[in-house]
Protein backbone atom coordinates (compact mmCIF):
# COMPACT_ATOMS: atom_id res chain seq x y z
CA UNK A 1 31.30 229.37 139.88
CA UNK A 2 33.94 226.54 139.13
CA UNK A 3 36.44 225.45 141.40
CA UNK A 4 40.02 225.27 140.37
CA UNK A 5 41.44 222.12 141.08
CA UNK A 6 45.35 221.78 141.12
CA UNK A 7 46.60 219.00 138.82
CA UNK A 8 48.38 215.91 140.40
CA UNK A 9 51.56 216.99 138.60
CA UNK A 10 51.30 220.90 140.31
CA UNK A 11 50.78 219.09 143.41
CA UNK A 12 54.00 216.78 143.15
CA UNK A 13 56.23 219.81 141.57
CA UNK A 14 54.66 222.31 144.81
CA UNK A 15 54.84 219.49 147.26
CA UNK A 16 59.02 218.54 145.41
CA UNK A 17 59.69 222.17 145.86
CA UNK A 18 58.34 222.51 149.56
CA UNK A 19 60.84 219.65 150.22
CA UNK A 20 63.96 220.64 148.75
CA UNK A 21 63.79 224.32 150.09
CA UNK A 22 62.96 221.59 153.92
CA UNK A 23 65.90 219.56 153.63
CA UNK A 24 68.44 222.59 152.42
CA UNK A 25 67.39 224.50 155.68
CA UNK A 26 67.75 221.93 157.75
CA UNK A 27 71.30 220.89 156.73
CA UNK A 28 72.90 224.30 157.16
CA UNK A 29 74.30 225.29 160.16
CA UNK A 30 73.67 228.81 161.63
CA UNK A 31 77.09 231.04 161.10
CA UNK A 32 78.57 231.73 164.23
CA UNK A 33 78.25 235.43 165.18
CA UNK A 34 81.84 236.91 164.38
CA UNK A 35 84.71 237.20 166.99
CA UNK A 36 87.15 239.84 167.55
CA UNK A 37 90.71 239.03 166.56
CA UNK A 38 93.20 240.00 168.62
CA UNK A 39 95.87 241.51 166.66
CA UNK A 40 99.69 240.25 168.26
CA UNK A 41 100.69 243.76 168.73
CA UNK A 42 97.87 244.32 170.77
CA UNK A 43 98.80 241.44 173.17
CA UNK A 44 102.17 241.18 173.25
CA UNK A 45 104.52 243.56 174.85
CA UNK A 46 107.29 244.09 172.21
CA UNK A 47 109.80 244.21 175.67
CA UNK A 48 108.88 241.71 177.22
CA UNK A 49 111.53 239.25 176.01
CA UNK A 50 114.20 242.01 176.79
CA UNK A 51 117.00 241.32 179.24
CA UNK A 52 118.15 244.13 181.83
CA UNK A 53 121.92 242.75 180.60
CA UNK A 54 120.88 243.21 176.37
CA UNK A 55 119.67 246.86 177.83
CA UNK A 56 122.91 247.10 179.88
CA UNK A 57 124.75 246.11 176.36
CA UNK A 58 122.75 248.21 174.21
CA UNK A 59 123.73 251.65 176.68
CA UNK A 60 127.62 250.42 176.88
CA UNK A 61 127.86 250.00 173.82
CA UNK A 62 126.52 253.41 172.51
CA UNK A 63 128.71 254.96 175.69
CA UNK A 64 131.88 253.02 174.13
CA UNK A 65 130.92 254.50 170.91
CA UNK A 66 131.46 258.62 172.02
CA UNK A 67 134.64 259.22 171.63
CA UNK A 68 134.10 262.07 174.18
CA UNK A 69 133.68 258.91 176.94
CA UNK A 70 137.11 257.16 175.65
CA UNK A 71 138.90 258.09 178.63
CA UNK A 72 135.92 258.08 181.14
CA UNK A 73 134.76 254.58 180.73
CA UNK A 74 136.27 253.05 184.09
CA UNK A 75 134.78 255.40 186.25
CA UNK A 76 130.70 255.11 184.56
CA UNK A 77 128.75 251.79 185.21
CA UNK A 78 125.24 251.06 184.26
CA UNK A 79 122.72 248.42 185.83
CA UNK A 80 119.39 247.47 185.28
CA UNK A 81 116.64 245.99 186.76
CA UNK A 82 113.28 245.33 185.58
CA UNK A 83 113.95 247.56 183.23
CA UNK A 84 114.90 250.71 185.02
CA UNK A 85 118.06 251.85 183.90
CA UNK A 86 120.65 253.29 186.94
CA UNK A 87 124.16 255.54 185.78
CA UNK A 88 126.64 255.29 188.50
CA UNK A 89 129.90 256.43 188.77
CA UNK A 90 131.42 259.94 187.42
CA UNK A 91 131.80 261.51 184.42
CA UNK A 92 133.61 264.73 183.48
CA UNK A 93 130.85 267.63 183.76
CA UNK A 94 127.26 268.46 183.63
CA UNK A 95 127.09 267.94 179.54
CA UNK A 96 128.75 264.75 180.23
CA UNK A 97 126.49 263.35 182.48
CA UNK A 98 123.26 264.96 180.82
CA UNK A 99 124.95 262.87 177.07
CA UNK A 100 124.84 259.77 179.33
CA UNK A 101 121.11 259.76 180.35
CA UNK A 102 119.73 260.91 177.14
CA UNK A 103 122.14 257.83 175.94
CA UNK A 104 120.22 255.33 178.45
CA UNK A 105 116.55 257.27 177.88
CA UNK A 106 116.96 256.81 174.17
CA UNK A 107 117.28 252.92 174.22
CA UNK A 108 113.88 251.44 173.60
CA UNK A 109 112.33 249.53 176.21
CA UNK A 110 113.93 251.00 179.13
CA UNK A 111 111.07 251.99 181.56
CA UNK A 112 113.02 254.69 183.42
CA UNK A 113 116.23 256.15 183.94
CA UNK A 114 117.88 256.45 187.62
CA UNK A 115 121.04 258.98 187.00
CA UNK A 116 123.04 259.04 189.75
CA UNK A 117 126.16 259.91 188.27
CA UNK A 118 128.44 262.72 189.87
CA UNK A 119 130.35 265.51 187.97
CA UNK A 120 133.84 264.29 189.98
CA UNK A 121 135.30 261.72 191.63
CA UNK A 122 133.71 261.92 195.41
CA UNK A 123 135.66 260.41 198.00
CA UNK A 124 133.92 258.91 201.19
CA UNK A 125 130.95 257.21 200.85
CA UNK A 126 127.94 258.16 202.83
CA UNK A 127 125.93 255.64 205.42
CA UNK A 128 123.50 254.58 202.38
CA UNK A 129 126.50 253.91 200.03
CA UNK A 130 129.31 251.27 198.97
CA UNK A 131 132.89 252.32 197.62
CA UNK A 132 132.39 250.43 194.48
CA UNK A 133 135.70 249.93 192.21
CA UNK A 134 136.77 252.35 189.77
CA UNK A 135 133.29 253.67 189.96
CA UNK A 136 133.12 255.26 192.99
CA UNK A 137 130.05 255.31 195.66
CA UNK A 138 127.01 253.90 194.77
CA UNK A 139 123.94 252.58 196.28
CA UNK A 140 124.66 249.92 198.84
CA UNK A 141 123.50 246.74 196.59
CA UNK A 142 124.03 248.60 193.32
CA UNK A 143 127.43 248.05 192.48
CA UNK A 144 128.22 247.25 188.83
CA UNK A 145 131.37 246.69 186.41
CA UNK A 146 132.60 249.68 184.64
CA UNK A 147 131.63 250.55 181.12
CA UNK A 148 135.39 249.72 180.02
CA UNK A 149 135.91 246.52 181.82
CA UNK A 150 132.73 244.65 179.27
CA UNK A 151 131.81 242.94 181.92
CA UNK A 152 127.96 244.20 181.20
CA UNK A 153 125.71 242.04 183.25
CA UNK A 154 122.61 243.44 185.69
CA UNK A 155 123.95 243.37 189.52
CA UNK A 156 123.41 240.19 191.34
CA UNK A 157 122.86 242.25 194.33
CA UNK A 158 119.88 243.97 192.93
C-alpha cells in the first residue's frame, strides 16, 4: 500500500487558504443584534405642545363663527386648564348650550369638557360662586373674559 504524500505546493495553497479564511474572520466584527426603533408617534404626545389659551382660541373662535351665538357672546366664557375645557356663563336654551359643548368636545386635544353653562341669566351667586362680569356666576377662581370681548387667555386664578 503507498502512501499519498501531499506536494509542497498543495501544502502552501491548503496552508494560503487556511490563512486567508483566519485573517477575514478575525477582522469582522459581530453585527449587533437589532434594536427596536421607536417610531415619533409612538413617543410623542401630538398635544403636548398645546396651550390651554390656543384651545381657548380654537373654541372662541368656532363659537364666534355660529351665527346663532352673534348676540350671546358676552354672556359665554371658556377657560382651560391642563387641558380640561370649562363653559361658563349662559346661553339661550338647552340646544344652545348642548351646540356649545359638542363645539369644545370636538376640538382635538381637549381632555374633557366641564359645561357649566345655564339656560338664563341667574342672579345671586351661591356660597361656592363669584358674580363674574357679563358672564354671570361661576366657580369661585374660574372667572374668564367673555367670548365677545377676545380677550381669550386661560384664568390666572386657576
Amino acid at each position: 500500500m503507498s502512501k499519498l504524500i501531499p506536494s509542497p505546493k498543495a501544502i502552501l495553497l491548503a496552508t494560503l487558504v487556511l490563512l486567508t479564511g483566519l485573517c477575514v474572520a478575525c477582522n469582522s466584527a459581530p453585527s449587533p443584534a437589532p434594536t427596536a426603533m421607536a417610531t415619533p408617534a409612538a413617543t410623542m404626545d401630538p398635544c403636548a405642545t398645546v396651550t390651554d389659551a390656543a384651545l381657548i382660541k380654537e373654541i372662541s373662535d368656532k363659537i364666534k363663527a355660529d351665527p346663532q351665538f352673534e348676540k350671546q357672546l358676552g354672556h359665554i366664557a371658556v377657560n382651560s386648564k391642563n387641558r380640561v375645557v370649562m363653559l361658563l356663563g349662559w346661553a339661550n336654551g338647552e340646544a344652545a348650550v348642548n351646540t356649545l359643548s359638542q363645539y369644545a368636545g370636538a376640538v382635538k386635544c381637549v381632555s374633557k369638557v366641564e359645561n357649566r353653562l345655564n339656560t338664563k341669566l341667574t342672579v345671586g351667586c351661591g356660597n361656592d360662586q363669584e358674580d363674574c362680569p357679563g358672564v354671570g356666576c361661576v366657580p369661585i377662581g374660574q372667572c374668564a373674559p367673555p367670548v365677545g370681548t377676545g380677550q381669550n387667555q386661560p384664568s390666572s386664578n386657576n
